[in-house]
Protein backbone atom coordinates (compact mmCIF):
# COMPACT_ATOMS: atom_id res chain seq x y z
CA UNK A 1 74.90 23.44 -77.26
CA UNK A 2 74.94 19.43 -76.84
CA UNK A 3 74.21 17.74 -73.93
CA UNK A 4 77.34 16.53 -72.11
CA UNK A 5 76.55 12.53 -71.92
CA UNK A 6 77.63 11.11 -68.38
CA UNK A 7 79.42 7.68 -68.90
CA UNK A 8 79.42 4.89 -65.79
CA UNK A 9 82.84 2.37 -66.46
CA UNK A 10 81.30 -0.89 -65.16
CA UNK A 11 84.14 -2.79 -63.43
CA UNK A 12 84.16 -5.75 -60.59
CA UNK A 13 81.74 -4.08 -58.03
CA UNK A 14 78.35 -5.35 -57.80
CA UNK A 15 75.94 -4.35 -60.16
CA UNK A 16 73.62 -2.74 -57.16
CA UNK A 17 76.78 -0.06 -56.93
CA UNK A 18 76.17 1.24 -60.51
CA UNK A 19 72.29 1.31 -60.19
CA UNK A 20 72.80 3.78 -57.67
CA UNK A 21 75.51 5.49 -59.67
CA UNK A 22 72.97 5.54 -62.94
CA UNK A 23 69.93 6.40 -60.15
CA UNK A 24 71.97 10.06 -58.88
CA UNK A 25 73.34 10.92 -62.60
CA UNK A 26 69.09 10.49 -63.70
CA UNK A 27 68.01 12.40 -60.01
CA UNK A 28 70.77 15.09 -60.82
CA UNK A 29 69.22 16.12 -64.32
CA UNK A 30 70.79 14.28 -66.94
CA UNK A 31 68.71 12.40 -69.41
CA UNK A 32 70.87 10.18 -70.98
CA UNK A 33 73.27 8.07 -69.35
CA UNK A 34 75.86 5.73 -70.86
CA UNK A 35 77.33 2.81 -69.32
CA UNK A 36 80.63 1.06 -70.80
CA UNK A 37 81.81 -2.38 -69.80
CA UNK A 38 84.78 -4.73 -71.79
CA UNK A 39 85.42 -8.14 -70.89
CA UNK A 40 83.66 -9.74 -68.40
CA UNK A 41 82.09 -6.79 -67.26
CA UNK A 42 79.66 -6.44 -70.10
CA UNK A 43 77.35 -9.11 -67.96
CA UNK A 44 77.10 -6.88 -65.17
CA UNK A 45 76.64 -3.77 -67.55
CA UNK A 46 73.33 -5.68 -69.13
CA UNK A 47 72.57 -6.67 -65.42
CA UNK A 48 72.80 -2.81 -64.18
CA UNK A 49 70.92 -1.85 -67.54
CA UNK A 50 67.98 -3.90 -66.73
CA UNK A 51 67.59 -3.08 -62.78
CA UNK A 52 67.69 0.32 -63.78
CA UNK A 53 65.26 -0.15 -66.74
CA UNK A 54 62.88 -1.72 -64.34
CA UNK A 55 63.20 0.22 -61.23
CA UNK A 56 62.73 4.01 -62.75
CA UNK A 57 60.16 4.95 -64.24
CA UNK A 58 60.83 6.13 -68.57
CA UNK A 59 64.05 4.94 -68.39
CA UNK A 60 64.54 3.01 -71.85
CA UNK A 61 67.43 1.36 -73.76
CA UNK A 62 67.75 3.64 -76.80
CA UNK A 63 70.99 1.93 -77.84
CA UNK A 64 73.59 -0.57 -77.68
CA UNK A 65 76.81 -0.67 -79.03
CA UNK A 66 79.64 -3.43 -79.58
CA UNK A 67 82.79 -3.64 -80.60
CA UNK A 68 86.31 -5.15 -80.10
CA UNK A 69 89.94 -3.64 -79.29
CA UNK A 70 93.36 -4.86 -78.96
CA UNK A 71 94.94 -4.68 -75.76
CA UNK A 72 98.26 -6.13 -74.17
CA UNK A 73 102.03 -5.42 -75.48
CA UNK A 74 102.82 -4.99 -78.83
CA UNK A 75 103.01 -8.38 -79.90
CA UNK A 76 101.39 -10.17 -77.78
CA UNK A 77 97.51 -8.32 -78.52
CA UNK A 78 94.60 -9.84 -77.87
CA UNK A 79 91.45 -8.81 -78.56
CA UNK A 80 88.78 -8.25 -75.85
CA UNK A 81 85.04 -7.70 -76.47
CA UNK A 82 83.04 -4.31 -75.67
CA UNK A 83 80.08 -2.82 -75.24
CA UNK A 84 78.08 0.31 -74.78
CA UNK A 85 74.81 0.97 -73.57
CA UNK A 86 72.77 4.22 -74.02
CA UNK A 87 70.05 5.03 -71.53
CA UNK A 88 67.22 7.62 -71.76
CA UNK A 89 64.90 8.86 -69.17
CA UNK A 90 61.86 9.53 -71.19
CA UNK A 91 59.53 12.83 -69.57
């Protein structure tokens, strides 16, 4: 049985907000943590990735993933950028 992977949507709070959000998902058992920004969110996604990274202890990047999708009316798409970053609380 796999591992259900939590996943923190980075928006327009401040990047101390999803610390704490990444800090009780790690305190409440999960291992792995994924946080997922687009836009101009992604800054504050690598800004939450590297508090967190720095404040606990074994928490490493183990990967990072970006992309592009469409969004808007059909039409009038335009693409916006994306990214994904995987976090692991080593033992």
């Amino acid at each position: 049985m796999s591992e259900e992977i939590p996943v923190i949507l980075i928006g327009r709070k401040p990047a101390m907000n999803y610390v704490a959000a990444v800090a009780v998902q790690f305190n409440s058992g999960s291992t792995k943590v994924l946080l997922r920004a687009r836009g101009r969110a992604i800054s504050t996604a690598v800004t939450t990735a590297e508090i967190v990274r720095r404040m606990l202890p074994g928490v490493e990047v183990e990967n990072i993933s970006i992309g592009t999708e469409m969004v808007g009316e059909p039409g009038q798409e335009r693409p916006v950028s994306t990214m994904e970053i995987l976090l692991v609380k080593k033992a």
